[in-house]
Protein backbone atom coordinates (compact mmCIF):
# COMPACT_ATOMS: atom_id res chain seq x y z
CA UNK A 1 17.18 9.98 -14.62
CA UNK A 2 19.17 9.69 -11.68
CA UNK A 3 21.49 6.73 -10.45
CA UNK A 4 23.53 5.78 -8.25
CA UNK A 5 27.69 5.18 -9.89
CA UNK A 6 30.38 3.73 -7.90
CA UNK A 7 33.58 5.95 -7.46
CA UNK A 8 36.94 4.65 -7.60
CA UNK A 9 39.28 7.66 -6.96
CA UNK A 10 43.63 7.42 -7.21
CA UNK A 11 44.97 9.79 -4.68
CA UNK A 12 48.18 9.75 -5.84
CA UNK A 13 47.27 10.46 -10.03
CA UNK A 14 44.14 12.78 -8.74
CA UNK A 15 42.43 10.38 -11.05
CA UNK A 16 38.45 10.34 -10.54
CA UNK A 17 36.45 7.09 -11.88
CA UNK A 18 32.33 7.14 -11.52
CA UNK A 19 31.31 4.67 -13.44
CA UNK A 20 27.75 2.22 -13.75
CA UNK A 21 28.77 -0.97 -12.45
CA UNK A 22 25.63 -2.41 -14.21
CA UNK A 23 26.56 -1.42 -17.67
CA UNK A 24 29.49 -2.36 -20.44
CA UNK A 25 31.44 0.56 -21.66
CA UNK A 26 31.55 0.55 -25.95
CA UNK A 27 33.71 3.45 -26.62
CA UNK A 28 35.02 6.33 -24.97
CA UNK A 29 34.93 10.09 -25.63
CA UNK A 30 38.16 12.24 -24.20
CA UNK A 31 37.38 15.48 -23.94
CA UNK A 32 40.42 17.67 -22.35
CA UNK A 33 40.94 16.13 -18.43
CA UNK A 34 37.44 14.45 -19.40
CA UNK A 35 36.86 10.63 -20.86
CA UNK A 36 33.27 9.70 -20.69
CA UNK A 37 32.80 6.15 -21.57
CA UNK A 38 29.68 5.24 -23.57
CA UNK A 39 27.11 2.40 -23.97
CA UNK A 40 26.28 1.25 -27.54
CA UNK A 41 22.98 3.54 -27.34
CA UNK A 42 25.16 6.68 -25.99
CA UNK A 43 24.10 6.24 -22.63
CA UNK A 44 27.19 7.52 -20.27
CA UNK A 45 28.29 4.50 -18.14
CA UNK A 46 31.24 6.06 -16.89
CA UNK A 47 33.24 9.35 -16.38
CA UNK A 48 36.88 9.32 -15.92
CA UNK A 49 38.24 12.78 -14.51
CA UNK A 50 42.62 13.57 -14.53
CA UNK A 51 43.70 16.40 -11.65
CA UNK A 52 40.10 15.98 -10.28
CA UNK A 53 40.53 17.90 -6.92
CA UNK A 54 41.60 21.23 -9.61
CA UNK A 55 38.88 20.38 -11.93
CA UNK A 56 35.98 20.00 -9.83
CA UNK A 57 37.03 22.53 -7.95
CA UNK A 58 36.92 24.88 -10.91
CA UNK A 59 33.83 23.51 -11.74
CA UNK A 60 32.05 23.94 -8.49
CA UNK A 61 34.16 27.10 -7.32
CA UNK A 62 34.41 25.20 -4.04
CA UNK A 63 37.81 23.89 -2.53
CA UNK A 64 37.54 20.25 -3.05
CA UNK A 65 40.56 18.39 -2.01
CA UNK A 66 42.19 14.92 -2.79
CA UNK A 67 41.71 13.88 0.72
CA UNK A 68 38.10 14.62 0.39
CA UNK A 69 37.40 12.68 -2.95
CA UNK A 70 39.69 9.64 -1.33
CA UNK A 71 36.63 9.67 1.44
CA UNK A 72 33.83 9.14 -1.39
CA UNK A 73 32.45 5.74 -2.27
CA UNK A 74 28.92 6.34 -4.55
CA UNK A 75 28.31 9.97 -6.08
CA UNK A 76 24.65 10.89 -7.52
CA UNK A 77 24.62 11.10 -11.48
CA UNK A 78 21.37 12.18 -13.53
CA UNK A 79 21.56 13.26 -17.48
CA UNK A 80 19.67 15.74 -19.29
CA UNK A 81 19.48 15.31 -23.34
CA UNK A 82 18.72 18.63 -24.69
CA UNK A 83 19.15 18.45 -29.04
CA UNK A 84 23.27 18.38 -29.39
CA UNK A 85 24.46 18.36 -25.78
CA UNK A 86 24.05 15.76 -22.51
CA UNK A 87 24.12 17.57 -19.44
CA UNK A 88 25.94 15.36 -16.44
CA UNK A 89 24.67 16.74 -12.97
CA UNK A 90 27.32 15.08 -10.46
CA UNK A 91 26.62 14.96 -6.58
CA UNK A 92 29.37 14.55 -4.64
CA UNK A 93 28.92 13.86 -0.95
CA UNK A 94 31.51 15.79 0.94
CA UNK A 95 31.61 16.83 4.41
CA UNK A 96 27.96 16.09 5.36
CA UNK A 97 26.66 18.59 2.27
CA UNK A 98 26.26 17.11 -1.33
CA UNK A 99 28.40 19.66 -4.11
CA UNK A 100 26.83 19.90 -7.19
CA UNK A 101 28.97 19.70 -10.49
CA UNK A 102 27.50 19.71 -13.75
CA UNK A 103 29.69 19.20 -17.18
CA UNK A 104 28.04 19.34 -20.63
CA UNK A 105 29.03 17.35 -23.34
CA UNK A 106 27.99 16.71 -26.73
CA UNK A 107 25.58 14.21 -27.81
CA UNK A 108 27.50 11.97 -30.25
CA UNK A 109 23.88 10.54 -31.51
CA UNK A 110 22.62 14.21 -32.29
CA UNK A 111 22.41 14.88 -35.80
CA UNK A 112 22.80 18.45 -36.52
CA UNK A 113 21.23 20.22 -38.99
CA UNK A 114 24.06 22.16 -39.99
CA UNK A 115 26.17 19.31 -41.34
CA UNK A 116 23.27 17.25 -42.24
């Protein structure tokens, strides 16, 4: 499923916000530079990103600067659910071309059966 999430970016903190302007955040996961923000079902309704410009360009292996995230308004966002893990496939739209980034996370719903 893929859907559109409004950006908020601080240039100064290199702080990225996408989130679903639509949908109430519940609880929020922090995951190293990473806090994903989470509806009562687990949906992801939001993604907040520290030193974005280094992280999505690690991600990507593309130079993506601050002044080119401070340009962005909307960024694509679909999710994959495969067993334990969410995959978030990001589109940014920078410089005329749309970078993909994708970032796995865990699926806090999935019940392993491991630990089960």
């Amino acid at each position: 499923m893929q859907n559109k999430f409004k950006l908020d970016y601080d240039f100064e903190e290199d702080l990225l916000y996408l989130y679903n302007e639509n949908k109430k955040s519940k609880g929020s996961i922090e995951l190293g530079e990473l806090i994903v923000d989470l509806e009562k079902k687990g949906e992801v309704v939001g993604l907040e990103i520290f030193e974005a410009s280094k992280y999505l360009s690690e991600l990507t292996n593309k130079k993506i600067s601050k002044e080119s995230l401070k340009k962005i308004e909307k960024a694509s966002i679909s999710f994959i659910s495969k067993k334990g893990t969410i995959l978030i496939k990001i589109l940014l739209p920078i410089k005329k071309t749309e970078i993909p980034a994708t970032i796995a996370i865990q699926n806090i719903k999935y019940k392993s059966p491991v630990t089960a």
